[in-house]
N, C-alpha and C. Protein backbone atom coordinates (compact mmCIF):
# COMPACT_ATOMS: atom_id res chain seq x y z
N UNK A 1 46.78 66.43 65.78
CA UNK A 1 47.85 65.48 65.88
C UNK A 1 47.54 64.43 66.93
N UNK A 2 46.52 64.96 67.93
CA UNK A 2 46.54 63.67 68.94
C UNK A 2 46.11 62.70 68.04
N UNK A 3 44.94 62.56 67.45
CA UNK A 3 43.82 62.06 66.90
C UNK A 3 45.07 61.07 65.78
N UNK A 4 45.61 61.85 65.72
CA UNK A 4 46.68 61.22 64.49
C UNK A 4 47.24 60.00 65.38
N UNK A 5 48.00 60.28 66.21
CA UNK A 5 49.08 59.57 66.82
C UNK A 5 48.25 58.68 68.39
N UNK A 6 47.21 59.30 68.43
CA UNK A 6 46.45 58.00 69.47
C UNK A 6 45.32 57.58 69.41
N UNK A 7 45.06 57.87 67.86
CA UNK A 7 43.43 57.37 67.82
C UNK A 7 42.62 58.12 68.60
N UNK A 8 41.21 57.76 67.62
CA UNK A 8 40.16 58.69 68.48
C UNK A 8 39.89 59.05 69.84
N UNK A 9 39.88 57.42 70.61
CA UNK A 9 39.31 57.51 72.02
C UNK A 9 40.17 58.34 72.74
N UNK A 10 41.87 58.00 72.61
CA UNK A 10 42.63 58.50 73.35
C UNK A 10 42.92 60.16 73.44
N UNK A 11 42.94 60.16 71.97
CA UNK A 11 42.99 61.64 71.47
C UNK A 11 42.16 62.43 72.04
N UNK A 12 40.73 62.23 72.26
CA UNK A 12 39.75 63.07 73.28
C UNK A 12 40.11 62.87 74.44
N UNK A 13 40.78 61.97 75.50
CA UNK A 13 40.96 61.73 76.21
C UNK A 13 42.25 63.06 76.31
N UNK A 14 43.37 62.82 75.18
CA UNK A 14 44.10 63.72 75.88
C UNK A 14 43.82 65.21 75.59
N UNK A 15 42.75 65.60 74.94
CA UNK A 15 42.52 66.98 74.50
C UNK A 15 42.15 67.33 75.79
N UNK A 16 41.48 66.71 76.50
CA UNK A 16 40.27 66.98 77.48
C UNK A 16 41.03 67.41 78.71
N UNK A 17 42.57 66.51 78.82
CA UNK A 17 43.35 66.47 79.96
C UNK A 17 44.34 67.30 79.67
N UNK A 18 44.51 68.20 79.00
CA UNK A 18 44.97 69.48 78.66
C UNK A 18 44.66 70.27 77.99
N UNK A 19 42.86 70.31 77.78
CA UNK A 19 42.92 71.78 77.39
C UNK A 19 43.12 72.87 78.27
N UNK A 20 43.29 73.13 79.13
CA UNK A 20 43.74 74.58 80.36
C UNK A 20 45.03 74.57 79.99
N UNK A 21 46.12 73.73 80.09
CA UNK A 21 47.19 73.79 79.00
C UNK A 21 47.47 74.85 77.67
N UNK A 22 46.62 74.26 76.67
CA UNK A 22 46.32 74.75 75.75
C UNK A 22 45.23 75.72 75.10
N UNK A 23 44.79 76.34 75.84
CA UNK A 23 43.83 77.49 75.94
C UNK A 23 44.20 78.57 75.13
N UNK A 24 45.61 79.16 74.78
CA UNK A 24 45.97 80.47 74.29
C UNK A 24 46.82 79.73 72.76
N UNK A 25 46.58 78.29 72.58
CA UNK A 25 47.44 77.71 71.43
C UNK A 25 46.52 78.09 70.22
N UNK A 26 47.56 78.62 69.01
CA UNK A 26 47.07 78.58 67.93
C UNK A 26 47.56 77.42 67.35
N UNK A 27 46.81 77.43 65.47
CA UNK A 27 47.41 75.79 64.62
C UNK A 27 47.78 76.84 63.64
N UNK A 28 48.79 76.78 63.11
CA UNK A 28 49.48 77.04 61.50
C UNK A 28 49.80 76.30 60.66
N UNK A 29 49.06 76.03 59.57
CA UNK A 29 49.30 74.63 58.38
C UNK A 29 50.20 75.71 57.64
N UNK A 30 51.12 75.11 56.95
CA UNK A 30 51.43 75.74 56.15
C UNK A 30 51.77 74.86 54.78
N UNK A 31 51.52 75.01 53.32
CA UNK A 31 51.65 73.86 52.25
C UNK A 31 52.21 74.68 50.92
N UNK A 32 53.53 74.13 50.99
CA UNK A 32 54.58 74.27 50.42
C UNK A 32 54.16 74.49 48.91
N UNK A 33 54.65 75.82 48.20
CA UNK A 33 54.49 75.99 46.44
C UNK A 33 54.93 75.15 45.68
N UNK A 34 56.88 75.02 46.10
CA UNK A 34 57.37 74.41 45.78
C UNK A 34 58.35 73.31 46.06
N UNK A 35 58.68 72.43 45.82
CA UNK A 35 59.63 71.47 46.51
C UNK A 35 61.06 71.32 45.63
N UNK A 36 62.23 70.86 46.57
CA UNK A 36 63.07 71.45 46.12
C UNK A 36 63.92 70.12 46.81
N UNK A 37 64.29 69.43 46.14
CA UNK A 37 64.84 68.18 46.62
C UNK A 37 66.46 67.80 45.64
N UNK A 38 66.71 66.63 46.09
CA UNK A 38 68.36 66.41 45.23
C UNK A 38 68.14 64.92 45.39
N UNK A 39 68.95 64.25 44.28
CA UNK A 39 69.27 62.69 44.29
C UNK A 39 70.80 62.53 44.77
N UNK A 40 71.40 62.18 45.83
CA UNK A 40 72.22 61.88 45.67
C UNK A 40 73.21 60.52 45.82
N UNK A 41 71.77 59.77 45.30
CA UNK A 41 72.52 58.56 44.90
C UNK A 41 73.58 58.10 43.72
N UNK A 42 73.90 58.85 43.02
CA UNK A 42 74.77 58.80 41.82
C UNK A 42 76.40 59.09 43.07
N UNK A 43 76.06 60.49 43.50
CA UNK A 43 77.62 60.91 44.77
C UNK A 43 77.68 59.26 45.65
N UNK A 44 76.67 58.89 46.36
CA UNK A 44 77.38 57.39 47.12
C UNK A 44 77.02 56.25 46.58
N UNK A 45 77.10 56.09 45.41
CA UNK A 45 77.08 54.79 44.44
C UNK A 45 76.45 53.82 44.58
N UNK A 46 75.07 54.41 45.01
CA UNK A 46 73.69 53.71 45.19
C UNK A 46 73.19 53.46 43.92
């Protein structure tokens, strides 16, 4: 996510300045089977 939200340079920059921070962090993706959404533009007369 850094990499996402500050670009490369910065993103190493801030990995670097908190990894001791983040030392015991895990990542969990998780990607959805199904999606499950509603229109409810018809209810506010969009």
């Amino acid at each position: 996510m850094a990499y996402r939200y500050l670009g490369e340079q910065l993103g190493d920059w801030y990995l670097q300045a908190t990894a001791a921070e983040n030392a015991n962090a895990i990542l969990v993706t998780l990607a959805p089977e199904r999606w499950f959404s509603a229109d409810f533009a018809q209810m506010t007369g969009r």
